[in-house]
Protein backbone atom coordinates (compact mmCIF):
# COMPACT_ATOMS: atom_id res chain seq x y z
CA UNK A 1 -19.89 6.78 27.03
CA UNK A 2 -20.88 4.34 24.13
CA UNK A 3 -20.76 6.52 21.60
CA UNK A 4 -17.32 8.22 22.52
CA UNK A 5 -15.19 4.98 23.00
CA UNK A 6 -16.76 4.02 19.29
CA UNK A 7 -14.22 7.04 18.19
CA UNK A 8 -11.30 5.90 18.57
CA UNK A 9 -11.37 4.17 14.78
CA UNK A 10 -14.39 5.69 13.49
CA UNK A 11 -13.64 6.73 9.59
CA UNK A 12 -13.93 10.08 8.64
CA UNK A 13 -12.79 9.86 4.98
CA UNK A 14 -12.54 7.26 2.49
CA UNK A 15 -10.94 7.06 -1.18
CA UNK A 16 -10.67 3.43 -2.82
CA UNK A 17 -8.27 3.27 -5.45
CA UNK A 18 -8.19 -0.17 -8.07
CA UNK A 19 -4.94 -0.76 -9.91
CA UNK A 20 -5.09 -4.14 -11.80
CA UNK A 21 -4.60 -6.92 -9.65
CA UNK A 22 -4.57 -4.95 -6.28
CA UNK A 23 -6.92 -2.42 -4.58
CA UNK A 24 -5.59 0.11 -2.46
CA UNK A 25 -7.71 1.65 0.30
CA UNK A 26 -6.27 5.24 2.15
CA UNK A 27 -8.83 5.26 5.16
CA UNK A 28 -8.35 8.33 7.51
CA UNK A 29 -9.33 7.50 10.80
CA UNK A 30 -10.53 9.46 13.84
CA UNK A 31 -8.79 8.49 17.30
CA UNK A 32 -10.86 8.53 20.39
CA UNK A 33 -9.40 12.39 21.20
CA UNK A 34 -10.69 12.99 17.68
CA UNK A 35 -7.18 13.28 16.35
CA UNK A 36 -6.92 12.10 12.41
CA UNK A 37 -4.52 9.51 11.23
CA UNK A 38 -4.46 7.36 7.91
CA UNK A 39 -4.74 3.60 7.22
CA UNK A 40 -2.85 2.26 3.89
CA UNK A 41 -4.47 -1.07 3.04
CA UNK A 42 -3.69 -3.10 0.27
CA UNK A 43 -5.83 -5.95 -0.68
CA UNK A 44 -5.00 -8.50 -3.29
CA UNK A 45 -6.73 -11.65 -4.17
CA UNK A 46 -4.29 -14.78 -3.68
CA UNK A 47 -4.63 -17.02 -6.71
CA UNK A 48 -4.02 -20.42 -4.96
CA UNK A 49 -7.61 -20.12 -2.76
CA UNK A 50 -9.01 -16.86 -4.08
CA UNK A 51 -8.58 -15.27 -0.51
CA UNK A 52 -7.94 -11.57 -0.28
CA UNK A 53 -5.01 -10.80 1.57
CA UNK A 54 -4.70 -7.51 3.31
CA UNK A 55 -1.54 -5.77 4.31
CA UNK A 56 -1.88 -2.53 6.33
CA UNK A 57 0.20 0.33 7.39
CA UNK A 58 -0.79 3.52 9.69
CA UNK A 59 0.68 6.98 8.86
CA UNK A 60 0.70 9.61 11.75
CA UNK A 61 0.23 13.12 11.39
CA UNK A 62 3.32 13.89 12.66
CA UNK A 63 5.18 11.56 9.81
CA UNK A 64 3.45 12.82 6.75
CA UNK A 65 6.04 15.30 5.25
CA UNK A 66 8.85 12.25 5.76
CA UNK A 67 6.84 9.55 4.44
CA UNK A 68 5.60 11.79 1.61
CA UNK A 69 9.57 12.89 0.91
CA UNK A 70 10.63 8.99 0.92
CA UNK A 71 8.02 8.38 -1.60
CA UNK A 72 8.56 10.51 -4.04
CA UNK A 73 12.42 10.01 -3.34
CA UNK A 74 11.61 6.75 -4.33
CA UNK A 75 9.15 7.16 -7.17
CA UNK A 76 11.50 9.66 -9.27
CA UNK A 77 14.63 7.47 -8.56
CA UNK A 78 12.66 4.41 -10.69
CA UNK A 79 11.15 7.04 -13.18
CA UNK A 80 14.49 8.20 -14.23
CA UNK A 81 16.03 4.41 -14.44
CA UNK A 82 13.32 2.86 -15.89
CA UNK A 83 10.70 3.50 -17.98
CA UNK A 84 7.26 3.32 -16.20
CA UNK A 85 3.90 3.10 -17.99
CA UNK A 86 1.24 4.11 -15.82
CA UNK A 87 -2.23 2.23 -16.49
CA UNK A 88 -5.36 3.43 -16.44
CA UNK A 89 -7.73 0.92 -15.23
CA UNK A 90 -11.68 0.54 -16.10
CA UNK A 91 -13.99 -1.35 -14.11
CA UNK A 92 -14.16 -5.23 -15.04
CA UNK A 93 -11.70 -4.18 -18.01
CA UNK A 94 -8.50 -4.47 -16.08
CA UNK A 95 -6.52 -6.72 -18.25
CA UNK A 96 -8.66 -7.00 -21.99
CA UNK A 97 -7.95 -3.08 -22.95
CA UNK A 98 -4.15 -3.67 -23.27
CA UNK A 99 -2.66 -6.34 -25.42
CA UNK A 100 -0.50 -8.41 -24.31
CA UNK A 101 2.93 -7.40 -25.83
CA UNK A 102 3.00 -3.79 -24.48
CA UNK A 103 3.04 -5.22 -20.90
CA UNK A 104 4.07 -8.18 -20.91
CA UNK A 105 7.48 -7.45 -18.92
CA UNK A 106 5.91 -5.74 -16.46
CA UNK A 107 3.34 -8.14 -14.97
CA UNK A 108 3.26 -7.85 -10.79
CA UNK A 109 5.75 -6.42 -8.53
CA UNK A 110 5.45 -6.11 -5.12
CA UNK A 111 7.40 -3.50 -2.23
């Protein structure tokens, strides 16, 4: 019986996304009755202590076509009121292959 209760967050997929400052991890998960569901996690390291702080959200099945409408509500509401510039981020490059004019208003928001 070990083995089955061990299911109810075992991870059956994993993608790891690194935007600048943040990391984002989209985890999905397997429930004990094997039914899939997705952990949002992002991870940032505070500056005060160098502590990562997490902050998690789970997205059901059931809610993915209404979370994934909201969002790109959302997402094309800013792009056409503001002009976004997505980065492309290299490893251990994050911040020296951009100067610092060209972003310097837009520096760290959070949701």
């Amino acid at each position: 019986m070990g083995d089955f209760e061990n299911k109810e967050r075992e991870e059956v997929f994993s993608k790891k996304v690194r935007a600048g400052k943040r990391t984002y991890f989209f985890d999905v998960k397997a429930t004990r009755s094997n039914d899939y569901y997705v952990t949002i996690t992002e991870s940032k390291k505070r500056f005060e202590d160098g502590q990562f702080i997490k902050h998690k959200i789970f997205l059901y099945k059931e809610d993915f076509e209404k979370f994934a409408e909201g969002l790109t509500d959302v997402v094309e509401y800013i792009k056409a009121n503001q002009e976004v510039v997505e980065k492309r981020y290299e490893p251990n490059q994050e911040d020296s292959a951009y100067n610092g004019t060209e972003y310097a208003q837009k520096d760290d928001f959070s949701f």
